[in-house]
PDB file of N, CA and C in Angstrom:
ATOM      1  N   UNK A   1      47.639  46.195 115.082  1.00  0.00           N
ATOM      2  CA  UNK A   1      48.516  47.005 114.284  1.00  0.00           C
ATOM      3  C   UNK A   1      48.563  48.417 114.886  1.00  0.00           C
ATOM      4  N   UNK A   2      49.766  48.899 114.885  1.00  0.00           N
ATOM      5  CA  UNK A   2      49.511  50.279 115.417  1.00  0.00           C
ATOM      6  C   UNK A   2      49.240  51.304 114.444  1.00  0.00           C
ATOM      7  N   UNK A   3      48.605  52.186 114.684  1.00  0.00           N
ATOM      8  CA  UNK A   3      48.368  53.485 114.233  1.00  0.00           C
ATOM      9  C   UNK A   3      49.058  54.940 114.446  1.00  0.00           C
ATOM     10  N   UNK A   4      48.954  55.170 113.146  1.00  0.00           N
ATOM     11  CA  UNK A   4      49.520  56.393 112.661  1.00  0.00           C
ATOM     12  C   UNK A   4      49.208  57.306 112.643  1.00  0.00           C
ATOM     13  N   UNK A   5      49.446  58.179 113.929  1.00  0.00           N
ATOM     14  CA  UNK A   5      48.793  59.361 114.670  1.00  0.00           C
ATOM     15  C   UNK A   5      49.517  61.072 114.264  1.00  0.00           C
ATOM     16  N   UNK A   6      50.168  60.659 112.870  1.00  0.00           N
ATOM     17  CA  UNK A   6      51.241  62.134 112.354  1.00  0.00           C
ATOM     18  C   UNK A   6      50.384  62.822 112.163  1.00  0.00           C
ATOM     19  N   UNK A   7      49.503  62.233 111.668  1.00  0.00           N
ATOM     20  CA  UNK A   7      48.291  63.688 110.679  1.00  0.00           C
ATOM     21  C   UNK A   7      47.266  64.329 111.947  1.00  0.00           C
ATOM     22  N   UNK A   8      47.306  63.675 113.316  1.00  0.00           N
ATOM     23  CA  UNK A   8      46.117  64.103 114.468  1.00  0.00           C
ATOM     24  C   UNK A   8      47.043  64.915 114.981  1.00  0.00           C
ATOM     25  N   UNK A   9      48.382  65.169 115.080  1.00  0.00           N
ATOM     26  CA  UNK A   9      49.378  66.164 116.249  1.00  0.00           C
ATOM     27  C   UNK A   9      49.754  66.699 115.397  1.00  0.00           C
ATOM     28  N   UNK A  10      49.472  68.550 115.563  1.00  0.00           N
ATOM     29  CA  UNK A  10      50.139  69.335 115.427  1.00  0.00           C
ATOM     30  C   UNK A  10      51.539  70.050 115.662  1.00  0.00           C
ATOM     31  N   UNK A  11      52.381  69.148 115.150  1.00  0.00           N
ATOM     32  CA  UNK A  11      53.912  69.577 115.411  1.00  0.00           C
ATOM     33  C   UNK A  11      54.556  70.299 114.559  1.00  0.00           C
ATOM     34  N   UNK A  12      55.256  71.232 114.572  1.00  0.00           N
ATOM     35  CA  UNK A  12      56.161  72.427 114.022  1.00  0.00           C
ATOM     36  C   UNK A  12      56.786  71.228 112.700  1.00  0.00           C
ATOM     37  N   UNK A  13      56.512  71.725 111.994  1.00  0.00           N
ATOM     38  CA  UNK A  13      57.866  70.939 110.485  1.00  0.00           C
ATOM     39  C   UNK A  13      59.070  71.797 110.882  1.00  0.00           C
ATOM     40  N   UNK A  14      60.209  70.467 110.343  1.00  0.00           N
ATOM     41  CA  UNK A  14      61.525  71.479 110.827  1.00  0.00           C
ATOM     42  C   UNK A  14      62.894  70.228 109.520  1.00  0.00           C
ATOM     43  N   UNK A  15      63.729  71.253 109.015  1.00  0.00           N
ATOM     44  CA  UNK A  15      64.511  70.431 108.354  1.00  0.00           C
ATOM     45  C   UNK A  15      65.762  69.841 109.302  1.00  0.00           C
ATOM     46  N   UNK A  16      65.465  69.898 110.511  1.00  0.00           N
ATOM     47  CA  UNK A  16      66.739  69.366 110.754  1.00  0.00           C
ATOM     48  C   UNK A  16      66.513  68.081 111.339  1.00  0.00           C
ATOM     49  N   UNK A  17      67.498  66.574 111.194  1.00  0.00           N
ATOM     50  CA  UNK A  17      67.375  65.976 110.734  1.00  0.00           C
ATOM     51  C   UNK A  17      67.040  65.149 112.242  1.00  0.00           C
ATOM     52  N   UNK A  18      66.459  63.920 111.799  1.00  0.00           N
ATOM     53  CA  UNK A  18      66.250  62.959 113.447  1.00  0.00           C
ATOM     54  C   UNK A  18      66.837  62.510 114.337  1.00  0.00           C
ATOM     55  N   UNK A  19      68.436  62.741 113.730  1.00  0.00           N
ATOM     56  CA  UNK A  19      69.724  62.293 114.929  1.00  0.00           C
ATOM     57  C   UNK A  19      70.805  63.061 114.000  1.00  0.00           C
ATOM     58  N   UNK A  20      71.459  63.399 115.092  1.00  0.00           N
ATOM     59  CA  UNK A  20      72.491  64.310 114.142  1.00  0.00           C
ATOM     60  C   UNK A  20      73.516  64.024 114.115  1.00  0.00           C
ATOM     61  N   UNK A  21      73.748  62.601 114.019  1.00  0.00           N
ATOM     62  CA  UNK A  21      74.884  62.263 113.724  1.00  0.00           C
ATOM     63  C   UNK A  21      76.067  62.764 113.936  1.00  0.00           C
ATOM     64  N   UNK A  22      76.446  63.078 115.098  1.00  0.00           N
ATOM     65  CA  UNK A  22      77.613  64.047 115.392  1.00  0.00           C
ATOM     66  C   UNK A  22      79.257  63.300 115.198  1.00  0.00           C
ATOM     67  N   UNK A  23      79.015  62.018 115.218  1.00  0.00           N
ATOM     68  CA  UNK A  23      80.538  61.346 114.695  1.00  0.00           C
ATOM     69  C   UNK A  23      81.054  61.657 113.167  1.00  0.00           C
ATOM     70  N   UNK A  24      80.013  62.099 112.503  1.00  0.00           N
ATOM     71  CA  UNK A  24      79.786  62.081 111.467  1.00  0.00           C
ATOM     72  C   UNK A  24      80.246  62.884 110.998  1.00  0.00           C
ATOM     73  N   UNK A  25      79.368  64.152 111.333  1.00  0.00           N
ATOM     74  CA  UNK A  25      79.400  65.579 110.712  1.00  0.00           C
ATOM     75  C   UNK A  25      80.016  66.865 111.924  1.00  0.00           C
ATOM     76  N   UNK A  26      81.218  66.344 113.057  1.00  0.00           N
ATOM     77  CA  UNK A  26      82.159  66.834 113.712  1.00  0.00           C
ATOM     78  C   UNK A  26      83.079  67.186 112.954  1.00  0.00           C
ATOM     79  N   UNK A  27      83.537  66.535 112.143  1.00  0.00           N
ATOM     80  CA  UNK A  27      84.941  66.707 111.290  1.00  0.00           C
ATOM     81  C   UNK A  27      84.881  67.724 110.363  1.00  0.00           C
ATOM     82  N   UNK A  28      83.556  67.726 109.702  1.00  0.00           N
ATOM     83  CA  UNK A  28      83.390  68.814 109.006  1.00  0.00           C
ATOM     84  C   UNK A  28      82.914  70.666 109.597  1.00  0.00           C
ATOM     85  N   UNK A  29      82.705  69.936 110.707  1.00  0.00           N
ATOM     86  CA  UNK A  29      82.479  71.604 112.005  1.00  0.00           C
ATOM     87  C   UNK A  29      83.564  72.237 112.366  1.00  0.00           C
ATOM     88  N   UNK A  30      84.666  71.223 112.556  1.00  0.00           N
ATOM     89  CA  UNK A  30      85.869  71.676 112.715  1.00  0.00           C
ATOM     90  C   UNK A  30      86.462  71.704 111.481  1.00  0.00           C
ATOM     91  N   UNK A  31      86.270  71.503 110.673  1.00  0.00           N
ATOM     92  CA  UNK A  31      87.404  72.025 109.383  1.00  0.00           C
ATOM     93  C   UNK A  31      86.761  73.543 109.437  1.00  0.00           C
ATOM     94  N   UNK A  32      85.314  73.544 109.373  1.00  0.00           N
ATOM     95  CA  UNK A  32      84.953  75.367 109.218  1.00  0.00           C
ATOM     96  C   UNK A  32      85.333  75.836 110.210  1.00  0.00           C
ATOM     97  N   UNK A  33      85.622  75.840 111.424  1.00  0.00           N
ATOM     98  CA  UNK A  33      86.100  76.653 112.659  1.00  0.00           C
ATOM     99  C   UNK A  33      87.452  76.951 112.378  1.00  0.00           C
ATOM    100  N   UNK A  34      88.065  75.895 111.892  1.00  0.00           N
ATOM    101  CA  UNK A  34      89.870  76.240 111.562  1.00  0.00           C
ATOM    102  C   UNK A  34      89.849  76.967 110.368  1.00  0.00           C
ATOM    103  N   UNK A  35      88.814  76.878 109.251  1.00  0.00           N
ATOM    104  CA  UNK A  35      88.891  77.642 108.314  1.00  0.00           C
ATOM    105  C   UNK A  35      88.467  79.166 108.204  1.00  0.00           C
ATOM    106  N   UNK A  36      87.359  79.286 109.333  1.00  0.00           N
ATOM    107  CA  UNK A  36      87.171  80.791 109.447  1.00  0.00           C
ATOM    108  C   UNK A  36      88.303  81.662 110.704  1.00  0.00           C
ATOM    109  N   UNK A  37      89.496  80.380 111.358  1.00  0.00           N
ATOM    110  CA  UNK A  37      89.801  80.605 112.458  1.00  0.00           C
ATOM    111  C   UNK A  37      89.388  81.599 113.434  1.00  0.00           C
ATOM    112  N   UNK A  38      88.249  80.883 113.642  1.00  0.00           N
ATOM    113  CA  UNK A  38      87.385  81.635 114.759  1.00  0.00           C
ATOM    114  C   UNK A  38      88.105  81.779 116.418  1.00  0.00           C
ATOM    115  N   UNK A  39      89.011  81.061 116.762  1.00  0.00           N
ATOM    116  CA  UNK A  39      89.545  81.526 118.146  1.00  0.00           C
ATOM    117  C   UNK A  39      90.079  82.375 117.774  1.00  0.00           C
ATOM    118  N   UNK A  40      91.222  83.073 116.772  1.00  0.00           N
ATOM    119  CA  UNK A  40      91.564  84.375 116.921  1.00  0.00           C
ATOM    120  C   UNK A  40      91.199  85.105 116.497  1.00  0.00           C
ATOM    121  N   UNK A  41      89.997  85.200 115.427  1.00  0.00           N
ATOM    122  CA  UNK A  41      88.701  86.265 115.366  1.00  0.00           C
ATOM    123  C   UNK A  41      88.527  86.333 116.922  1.00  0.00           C
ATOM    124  N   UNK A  42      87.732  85.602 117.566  1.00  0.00           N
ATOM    125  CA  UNK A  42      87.211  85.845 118.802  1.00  0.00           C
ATOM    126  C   UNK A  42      88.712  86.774 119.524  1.00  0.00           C
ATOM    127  N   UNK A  43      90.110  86.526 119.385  1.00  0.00           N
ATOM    128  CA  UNK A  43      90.517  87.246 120.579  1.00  0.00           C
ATOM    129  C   UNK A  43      90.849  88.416 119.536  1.00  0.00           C
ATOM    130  N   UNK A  44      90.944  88.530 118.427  1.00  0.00           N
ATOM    131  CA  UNK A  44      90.987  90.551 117.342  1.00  0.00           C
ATOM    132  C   UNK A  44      89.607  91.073 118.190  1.00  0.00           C
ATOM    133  N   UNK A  45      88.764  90.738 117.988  1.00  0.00           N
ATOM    134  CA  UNK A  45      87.314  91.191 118.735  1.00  0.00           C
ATOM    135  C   UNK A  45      87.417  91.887 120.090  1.00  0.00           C
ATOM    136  N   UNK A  46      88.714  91.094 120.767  1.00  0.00           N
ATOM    137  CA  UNK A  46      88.302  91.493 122.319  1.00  0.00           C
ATOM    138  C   UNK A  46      89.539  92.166 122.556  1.00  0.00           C
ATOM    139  N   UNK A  47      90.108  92.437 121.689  1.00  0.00           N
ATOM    140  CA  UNK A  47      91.602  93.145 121.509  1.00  0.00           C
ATOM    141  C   UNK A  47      91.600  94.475 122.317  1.00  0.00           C
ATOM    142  N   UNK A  48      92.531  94.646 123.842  1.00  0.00           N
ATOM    143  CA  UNK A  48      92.387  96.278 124.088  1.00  0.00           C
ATOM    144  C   UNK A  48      91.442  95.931 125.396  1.00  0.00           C
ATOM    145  N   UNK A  49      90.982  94.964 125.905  1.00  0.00           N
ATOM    146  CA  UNK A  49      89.828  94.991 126.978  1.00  0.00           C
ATOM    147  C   UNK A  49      91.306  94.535 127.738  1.00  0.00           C
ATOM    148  N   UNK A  50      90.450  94.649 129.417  1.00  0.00           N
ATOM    149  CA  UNK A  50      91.303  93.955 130.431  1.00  0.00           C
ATOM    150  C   UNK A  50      91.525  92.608 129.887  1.00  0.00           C
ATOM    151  N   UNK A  51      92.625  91.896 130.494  1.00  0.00           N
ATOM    152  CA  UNK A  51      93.384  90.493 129.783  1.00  0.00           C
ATOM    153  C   UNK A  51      92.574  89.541 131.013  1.00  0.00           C
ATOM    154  N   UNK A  52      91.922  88.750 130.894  1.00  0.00           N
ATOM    155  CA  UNK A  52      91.350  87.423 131.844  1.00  0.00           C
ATOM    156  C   UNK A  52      92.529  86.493 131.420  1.00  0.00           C
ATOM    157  N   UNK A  53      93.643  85.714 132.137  1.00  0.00           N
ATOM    158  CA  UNK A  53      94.321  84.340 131.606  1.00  0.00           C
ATOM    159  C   UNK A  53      93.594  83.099 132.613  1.00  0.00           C
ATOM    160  N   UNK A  54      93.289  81.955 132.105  1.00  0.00           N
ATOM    161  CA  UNK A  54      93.112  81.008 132.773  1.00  0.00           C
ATOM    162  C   UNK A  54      94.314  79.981 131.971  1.00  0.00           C
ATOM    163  N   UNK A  55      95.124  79.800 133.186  1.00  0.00           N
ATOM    164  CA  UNK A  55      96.136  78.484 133.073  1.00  0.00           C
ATOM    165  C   UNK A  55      95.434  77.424 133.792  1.00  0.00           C
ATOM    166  N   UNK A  56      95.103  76.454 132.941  1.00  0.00           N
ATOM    167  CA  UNK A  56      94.806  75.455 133.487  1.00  0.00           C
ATOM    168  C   UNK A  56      95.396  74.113 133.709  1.00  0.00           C
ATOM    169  N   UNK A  57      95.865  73.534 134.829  1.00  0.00           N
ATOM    170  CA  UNK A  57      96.704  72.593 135.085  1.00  0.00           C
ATOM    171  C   UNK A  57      96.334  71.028 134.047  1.00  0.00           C
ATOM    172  N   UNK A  58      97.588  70.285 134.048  1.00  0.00           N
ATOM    173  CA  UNK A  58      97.738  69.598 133.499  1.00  0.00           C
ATOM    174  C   UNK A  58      96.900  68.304 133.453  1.00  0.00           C
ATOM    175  N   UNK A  59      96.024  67.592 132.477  1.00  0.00           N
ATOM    176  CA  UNK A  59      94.972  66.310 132.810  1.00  0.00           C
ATOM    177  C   UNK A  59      95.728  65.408 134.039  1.00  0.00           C
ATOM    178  N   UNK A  60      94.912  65.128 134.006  1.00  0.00           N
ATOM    179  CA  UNK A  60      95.652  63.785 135.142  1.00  0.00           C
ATOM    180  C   UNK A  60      95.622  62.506 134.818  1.00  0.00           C
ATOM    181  N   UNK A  61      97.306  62.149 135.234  1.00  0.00           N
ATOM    182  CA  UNK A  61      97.958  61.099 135.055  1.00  0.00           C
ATOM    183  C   UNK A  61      97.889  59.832 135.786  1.00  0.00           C
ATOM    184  N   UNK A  62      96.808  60.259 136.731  1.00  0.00           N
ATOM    185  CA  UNK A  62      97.207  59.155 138.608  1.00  0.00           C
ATOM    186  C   UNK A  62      95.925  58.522 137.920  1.00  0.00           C
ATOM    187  N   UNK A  63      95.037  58.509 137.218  1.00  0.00           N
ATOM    188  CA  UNK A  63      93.674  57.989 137.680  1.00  0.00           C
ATOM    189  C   UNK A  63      92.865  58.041 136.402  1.00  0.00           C
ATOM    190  N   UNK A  64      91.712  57.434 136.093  1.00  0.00           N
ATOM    191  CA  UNK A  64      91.369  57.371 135.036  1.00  0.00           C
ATOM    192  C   UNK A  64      89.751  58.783 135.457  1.00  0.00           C
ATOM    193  N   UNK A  65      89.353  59.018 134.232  1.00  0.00           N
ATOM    194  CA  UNK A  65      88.799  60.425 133.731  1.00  0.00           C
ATOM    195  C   UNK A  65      87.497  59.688 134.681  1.00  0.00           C
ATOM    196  N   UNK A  66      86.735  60.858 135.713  1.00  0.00           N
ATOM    197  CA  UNK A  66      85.378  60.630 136.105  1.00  0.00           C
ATOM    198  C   UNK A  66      84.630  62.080 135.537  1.00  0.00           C
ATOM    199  N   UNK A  67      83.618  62.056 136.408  1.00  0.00           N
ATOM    200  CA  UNK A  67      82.905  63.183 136.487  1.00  0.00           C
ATOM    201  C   UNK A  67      83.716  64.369 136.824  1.00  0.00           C
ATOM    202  N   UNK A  68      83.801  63.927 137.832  1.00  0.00           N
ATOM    203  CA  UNK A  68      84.854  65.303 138.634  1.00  0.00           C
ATOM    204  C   UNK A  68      85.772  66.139 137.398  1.00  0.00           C
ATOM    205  N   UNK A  69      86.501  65.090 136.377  1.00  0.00           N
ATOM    206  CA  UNK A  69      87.459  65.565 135.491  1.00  0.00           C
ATOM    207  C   UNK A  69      86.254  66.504 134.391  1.00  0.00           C
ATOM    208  N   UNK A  70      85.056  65.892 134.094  1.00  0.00           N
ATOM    209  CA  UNK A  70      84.232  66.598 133.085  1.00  0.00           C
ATOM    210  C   UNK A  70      83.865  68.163 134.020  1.00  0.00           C
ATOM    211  N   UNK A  71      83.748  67.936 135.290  1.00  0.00           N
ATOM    212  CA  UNK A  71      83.076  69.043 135.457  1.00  0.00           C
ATOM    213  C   UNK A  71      84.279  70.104 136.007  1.00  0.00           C
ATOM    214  N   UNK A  72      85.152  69.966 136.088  1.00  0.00           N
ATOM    215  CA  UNK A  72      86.218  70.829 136.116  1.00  0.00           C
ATOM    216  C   UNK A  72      86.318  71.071 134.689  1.00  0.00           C
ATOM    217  N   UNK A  73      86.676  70.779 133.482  1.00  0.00           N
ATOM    218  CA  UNK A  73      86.747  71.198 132.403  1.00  0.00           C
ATOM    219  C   UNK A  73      85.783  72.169 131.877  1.00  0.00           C
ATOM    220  N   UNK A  74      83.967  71.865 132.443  1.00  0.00           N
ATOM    221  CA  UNK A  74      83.380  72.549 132.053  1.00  0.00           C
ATOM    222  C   UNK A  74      83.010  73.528 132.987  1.00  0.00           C
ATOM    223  N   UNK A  75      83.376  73.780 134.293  1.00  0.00           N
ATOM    224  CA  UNK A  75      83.509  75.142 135.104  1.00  0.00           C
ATOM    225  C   UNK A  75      84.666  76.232 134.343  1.00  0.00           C
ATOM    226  N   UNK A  76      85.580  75.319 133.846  1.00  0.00           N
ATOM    227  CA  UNK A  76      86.517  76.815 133.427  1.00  0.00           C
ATOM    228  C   UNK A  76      86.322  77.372 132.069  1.00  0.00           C
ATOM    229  N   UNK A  77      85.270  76.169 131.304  1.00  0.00           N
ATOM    230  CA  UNK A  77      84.903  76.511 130.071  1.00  0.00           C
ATOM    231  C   UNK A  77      83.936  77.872 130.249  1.00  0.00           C
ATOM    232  N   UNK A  78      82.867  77.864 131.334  1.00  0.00           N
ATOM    233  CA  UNK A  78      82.116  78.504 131.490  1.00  0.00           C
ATOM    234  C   UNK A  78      82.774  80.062 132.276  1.00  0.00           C
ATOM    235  N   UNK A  79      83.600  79.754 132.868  1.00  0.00           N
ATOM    236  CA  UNK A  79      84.230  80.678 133.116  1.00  0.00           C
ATOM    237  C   UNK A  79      85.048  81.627 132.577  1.00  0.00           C
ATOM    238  N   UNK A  80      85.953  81.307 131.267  1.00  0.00           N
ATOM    239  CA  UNK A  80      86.643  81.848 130.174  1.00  0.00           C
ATOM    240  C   UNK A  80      85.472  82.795 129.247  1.00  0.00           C
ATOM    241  N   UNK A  81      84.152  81.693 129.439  1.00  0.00           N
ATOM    242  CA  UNK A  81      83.228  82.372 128.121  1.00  0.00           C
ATOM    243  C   UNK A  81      82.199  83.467 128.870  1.00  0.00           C
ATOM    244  N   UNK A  82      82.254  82.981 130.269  1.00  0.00           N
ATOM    245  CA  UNK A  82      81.535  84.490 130.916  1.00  0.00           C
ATOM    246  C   UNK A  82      82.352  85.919 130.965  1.00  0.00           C
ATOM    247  N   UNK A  83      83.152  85.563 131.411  1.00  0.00           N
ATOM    248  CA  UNK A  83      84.759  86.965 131.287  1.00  0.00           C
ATOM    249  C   UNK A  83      84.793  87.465 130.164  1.00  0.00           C
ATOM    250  N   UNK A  84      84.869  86.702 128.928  1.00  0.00           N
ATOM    251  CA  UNK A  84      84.551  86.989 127.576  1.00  0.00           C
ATOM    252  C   UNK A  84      83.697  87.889 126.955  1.00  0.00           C
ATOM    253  N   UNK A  85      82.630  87.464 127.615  1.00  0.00           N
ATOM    254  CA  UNK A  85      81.029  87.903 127.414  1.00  0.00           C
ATOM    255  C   UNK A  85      81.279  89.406 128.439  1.00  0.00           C
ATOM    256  N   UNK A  86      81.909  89.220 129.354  1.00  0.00           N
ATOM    257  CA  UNK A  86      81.796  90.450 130.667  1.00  0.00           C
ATOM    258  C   UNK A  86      82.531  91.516 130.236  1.00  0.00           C
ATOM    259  N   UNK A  87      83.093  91.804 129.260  1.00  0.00           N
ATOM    260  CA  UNK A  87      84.219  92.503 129.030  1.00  0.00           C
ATOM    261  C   UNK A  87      85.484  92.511 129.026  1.00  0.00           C
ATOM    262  N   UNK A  88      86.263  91.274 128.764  1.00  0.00           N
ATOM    263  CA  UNK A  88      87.394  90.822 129.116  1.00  0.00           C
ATOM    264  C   UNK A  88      87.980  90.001 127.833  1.00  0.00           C
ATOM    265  N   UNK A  89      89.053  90.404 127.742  1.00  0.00           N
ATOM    266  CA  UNK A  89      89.888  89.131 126.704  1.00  0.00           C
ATOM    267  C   UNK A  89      90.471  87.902 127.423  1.00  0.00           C
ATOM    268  N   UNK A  90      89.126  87.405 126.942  1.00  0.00           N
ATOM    269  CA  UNK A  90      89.808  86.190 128.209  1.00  0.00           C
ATOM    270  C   UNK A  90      90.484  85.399 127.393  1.00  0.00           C
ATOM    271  N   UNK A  91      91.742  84.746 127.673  1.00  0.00           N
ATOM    272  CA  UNK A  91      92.946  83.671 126.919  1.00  0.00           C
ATOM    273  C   UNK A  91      92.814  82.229 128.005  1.00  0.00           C
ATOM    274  N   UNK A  92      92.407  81.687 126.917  1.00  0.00           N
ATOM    275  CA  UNK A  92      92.422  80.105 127.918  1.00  0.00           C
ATOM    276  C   UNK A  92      94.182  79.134 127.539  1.00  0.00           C
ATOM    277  N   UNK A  93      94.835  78.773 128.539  1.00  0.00           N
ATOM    278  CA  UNK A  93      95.916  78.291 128.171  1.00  0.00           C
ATOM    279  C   UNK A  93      95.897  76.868 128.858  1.00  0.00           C
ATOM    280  N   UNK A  94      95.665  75.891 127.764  1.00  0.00           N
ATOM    281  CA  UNK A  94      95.555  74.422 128.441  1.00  0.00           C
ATOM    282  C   UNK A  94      97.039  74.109 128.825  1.00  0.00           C
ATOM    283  N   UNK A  95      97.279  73.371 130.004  1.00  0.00           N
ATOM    284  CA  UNK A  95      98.218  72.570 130.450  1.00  0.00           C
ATOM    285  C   UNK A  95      98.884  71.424 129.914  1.00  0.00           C
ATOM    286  N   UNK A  96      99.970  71.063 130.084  1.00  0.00           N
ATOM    287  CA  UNK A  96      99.852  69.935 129.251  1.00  0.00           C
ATOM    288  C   UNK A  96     101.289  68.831 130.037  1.00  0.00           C
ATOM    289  N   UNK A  97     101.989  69.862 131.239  1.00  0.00           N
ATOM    290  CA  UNK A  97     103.384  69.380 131.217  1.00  0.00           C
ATOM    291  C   UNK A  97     103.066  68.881 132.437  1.00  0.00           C
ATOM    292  N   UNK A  98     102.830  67.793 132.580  1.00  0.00           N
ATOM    293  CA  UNK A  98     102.384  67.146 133.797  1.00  0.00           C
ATOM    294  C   UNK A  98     103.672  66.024 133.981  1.00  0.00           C
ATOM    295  N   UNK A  99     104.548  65.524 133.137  1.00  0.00           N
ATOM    296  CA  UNK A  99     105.676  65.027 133.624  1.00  0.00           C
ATOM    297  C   UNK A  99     107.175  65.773 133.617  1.00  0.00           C
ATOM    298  N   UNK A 100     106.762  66.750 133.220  1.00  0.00           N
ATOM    299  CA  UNK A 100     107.833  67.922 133.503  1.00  0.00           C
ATOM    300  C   UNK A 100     108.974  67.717 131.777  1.00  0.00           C
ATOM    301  N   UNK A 101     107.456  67.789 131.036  1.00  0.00           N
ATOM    302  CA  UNK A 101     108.163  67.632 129.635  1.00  0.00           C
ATOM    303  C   UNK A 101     107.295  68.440 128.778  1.00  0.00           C
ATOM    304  N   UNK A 102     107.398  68.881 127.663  1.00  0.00           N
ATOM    305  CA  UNK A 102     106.769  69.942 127.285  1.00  0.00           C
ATOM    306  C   UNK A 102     105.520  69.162 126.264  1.00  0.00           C
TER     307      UNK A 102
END
């Protein structure tokens, strides 16, 4: 039988929970983000700094999503939010007209 070693390890108590269910409790993260509309809080905040724009081209249509597609998404993510952070109003403008339709 195995044994129950909770009471011999000293581990931090913590209320947050053992899996966080993120399919779950996404929908409700984003209703508060649209409800405090925090992207244009964030750009009133940066209102008056130099303007950063990142246009970013359109997903792609030729090929199905790899790595390459995640890590381009998250280089310009990181890039919008460093400019941000640097002194800059940075405006991210996703793409979208990749068949020459809006």
């Amino acid at each position: 039988m195995a044994q129950d070693y909770n009471s011999t390890v000293n581990l931090p108590k913590t209320e947050f929970p053992m899996r966080a269910a993120l399919p779950k409790r996404e929908p409700d993260m984003l209703k508060q983000w649209y409800d405090m509309d925090l992207y244009h809080e964030m750009l009133k905040r940066t209102e008056g700094r130099p303007v950063f724009d990142l246009h970013d081209g359109p997903p792609f249509s030729n090929g199905a999503i790899h790595m390459g597609t995640a890590l381009n998404k998250c280089l310009k993510d990181f890039i919008t939010r460093y400019k941000s952070m640097s002194g800059w109003q940075a405006i991210y403008y996703p793409g979208w007209d990749n068949h020459g339709m809006p």
